[in-house]
Protein backbone atom coordinates (compact mmCIF):
# COMPACT_ATOMS: atom_id res chain seq x y z
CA UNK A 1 -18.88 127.46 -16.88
CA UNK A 2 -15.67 129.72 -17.06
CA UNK A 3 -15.08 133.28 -16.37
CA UNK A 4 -12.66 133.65 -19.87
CA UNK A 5 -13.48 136.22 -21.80
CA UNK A 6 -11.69 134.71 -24.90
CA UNK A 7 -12.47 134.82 -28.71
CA UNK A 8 -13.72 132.11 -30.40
CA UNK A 9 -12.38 131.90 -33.77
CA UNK A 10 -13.33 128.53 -34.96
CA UNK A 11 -14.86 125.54 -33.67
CA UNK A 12 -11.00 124.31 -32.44
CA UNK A 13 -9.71 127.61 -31.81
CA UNK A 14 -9.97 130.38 -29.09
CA UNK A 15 -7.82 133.59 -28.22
CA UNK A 16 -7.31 135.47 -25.20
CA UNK A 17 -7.36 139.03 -26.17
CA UNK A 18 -6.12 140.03 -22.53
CA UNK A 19 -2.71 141.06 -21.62
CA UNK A 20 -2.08 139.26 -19.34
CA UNK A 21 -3.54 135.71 -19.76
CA UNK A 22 -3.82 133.27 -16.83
CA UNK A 23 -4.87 130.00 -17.15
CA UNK A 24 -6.69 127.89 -14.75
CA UNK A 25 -7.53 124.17 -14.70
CA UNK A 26 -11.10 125.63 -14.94
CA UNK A 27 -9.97 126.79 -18.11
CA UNK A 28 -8.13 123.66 -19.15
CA UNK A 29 -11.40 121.50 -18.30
CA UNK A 30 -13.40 123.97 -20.91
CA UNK A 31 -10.60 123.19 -23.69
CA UNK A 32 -10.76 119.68 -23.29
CA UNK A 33 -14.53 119.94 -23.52
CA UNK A 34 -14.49 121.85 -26.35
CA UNK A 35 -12.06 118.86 -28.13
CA UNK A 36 -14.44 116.46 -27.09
CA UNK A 37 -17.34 118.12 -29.05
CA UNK A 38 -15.41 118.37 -32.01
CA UNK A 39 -14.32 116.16 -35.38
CA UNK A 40 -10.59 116.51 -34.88
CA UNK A 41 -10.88 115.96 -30.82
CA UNK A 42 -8.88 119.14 -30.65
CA UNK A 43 -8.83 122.69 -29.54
CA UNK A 44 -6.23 125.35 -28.14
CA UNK A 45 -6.27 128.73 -26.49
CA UNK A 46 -3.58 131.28 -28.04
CA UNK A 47 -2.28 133.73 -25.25
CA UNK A 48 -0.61 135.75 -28.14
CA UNK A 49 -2.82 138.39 -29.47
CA UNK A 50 -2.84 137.33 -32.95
CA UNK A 51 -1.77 135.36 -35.82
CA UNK A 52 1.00 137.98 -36.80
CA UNK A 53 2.39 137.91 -33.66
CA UNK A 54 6.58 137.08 -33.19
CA UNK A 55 6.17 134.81 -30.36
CA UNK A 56 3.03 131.92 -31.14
CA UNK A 57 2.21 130.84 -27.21
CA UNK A 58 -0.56 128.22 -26.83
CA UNK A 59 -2.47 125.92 -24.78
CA UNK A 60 -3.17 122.83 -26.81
CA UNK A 61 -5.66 119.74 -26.17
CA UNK A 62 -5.38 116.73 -28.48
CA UNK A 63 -7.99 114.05 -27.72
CA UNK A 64 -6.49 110.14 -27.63
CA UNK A 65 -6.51 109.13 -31.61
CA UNK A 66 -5.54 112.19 -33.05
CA UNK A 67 -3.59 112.71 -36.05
CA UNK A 68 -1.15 115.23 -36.29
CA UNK A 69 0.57 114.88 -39.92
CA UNK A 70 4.32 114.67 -39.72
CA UNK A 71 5.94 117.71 -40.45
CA UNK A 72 8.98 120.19 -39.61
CA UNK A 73 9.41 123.70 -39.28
CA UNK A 74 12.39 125.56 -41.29
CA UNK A 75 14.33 128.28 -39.52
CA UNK A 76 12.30 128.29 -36.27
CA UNK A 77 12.08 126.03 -33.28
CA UNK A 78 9.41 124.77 -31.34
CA UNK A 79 8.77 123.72 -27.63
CA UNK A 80 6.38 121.69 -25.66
CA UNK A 81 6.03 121.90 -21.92
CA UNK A 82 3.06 119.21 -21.03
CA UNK A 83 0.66 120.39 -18.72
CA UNK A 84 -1.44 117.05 -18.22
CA UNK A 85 -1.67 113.91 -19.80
CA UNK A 86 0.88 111.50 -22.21
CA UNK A 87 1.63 111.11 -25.81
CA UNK A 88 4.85 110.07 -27.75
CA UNK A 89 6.86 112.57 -29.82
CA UNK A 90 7.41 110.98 -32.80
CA UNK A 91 10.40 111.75 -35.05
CA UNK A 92 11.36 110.72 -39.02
CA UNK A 93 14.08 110.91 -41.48
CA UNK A 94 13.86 112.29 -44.86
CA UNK A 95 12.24 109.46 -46.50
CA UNK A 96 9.71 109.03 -43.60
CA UNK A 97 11.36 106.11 -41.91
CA UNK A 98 10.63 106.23 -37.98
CA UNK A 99 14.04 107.26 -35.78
CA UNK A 100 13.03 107.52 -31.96
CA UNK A 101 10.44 108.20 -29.81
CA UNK A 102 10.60 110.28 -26.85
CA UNK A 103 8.10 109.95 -23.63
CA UNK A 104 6.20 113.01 -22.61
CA UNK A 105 4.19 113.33 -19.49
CA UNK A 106 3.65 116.26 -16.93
CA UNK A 107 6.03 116.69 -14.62
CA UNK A 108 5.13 114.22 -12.11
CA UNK A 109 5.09 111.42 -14.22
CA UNK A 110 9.16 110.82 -14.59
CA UNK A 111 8.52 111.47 -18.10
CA UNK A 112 9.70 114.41 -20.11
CA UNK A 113 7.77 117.38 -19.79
CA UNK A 114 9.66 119.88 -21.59
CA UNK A 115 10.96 119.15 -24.88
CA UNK A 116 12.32 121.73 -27.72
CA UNK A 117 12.90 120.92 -31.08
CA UNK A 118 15.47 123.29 -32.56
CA UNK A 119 16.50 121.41 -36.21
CA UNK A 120 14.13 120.76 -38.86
CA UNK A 121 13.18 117.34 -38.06
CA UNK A 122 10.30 115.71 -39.28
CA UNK A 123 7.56 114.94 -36.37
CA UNK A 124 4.46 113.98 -34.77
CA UNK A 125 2.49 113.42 -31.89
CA UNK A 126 0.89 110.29 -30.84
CA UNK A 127 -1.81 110.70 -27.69
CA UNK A 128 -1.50 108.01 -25.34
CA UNK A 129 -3.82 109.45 -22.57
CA UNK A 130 -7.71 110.38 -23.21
CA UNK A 131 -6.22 113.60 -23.50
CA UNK A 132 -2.82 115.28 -24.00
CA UNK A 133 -3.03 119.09 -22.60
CA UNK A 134 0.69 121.14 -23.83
CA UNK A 135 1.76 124.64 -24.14
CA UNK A 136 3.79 125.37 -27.30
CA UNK A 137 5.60 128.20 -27.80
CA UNK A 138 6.76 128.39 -31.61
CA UNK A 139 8.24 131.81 -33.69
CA UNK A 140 5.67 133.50 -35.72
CA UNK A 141 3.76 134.90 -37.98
CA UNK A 142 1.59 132.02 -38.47
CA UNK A 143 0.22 132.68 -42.11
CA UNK A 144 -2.72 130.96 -42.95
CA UNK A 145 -2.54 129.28 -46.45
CA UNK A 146 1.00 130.18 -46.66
CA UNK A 147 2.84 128.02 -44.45
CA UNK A 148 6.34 128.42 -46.37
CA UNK A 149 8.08 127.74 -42.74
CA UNK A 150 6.45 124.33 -41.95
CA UNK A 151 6.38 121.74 -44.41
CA UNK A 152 4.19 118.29 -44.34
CA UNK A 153 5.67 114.98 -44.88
CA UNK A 154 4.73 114.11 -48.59
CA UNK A 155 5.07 110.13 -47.43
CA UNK A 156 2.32 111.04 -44.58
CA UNK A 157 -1.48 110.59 -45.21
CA UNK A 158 -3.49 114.15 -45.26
CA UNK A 159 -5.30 115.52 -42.45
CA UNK A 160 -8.51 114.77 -44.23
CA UNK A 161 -7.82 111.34 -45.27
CA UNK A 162 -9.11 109.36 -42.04
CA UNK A 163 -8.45 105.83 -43.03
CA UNK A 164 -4.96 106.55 -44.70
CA UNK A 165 -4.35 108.66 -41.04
CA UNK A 166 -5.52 105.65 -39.19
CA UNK A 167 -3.35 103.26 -41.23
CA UNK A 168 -0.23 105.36 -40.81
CA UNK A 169 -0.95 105.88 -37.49
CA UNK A 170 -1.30 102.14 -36.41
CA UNK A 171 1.96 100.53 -38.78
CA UNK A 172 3.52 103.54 -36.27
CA UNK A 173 2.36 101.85 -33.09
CA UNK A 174 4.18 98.54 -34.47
CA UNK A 175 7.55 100.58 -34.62
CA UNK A 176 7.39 102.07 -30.97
């Protein structure tokens, strides 16, 4: 199916233990199939070689319905350059009232396709394509358990909490 020679860390989650990592739409078509299969509908490939790594590159795939909690990130920044699909980026105050939306879509689409988010703002993603492909480039370590540099909207539902998720998700879609 593809000629990647990548690690498989969990069912979402792959790394490319190459130095130089090239992605192909070969490649891409594998992620999205590996979303598909799973519960969350999502998967990514990190090109950095591992989780205490400075620079955090990936290729992301979100299936259409996911739920990404809102959250932001203290004292780092984080950028998305789409690749393929659409989805709206999703942005809060404080008290978890909605602020603005932007548009994202590959570059063809007239839509943003590069967007960096340099303030802690609260945020989310909301798919509006079958499938939303992105590379994000974020500062790391990523720390497991210990994510003291990203912090989850307490007015959001929990990953884990489907219905609540779906709830949120679809008073949301009133506000955009």
């Amino acid at each position: 199916m593809t000629d990647h020679k990548w690690k498989k860390v969990s069912e979402e989650v792959y790394y490319a233990p190459e130095k130089l990592v090239a992605v192909t739409q070969e490649n891409v078509s594998f992620l999205k199939k590996v979303a598909q299969a799973n519960k969350r509908r999502r998967s990514r490939l990190c090109a950095h070689n591992d989780t205490g790594d400075l620079t955090q590159e990936m290729i992301i795939v979100l299936g259409k319905g996911n739920y990404v909690r809102p959250h932001k990130h203290l004292d780092k920044s984080e950028s998305f350059h789409v690749i393929e699909g659409s989805a709206k980026l999703i942005f809060f105050d404080e008290k978890g009232n909605f602020t603005h939306a932007v548009s994202l879509g590959d570059h063809s689409s007239g839509k943003v396709f590069f967007n960096r988010i340099a303030d802690a703002s609260y945020h989310s993603l909301m798919v509006t394509s079958d499938f939303f492909v992105f590379h994000e480039t974020t500062k790391g370590p990523f720390i497991q358990g210990n994510r003291t540099d990203t912090v989850f909207a307490s007015w959001a539902p929990q990953d884990n909490d489907e219905a609540a998720a779906q709830a949120f998700m679809d008073k949301l879609k009133e506000k955009i």
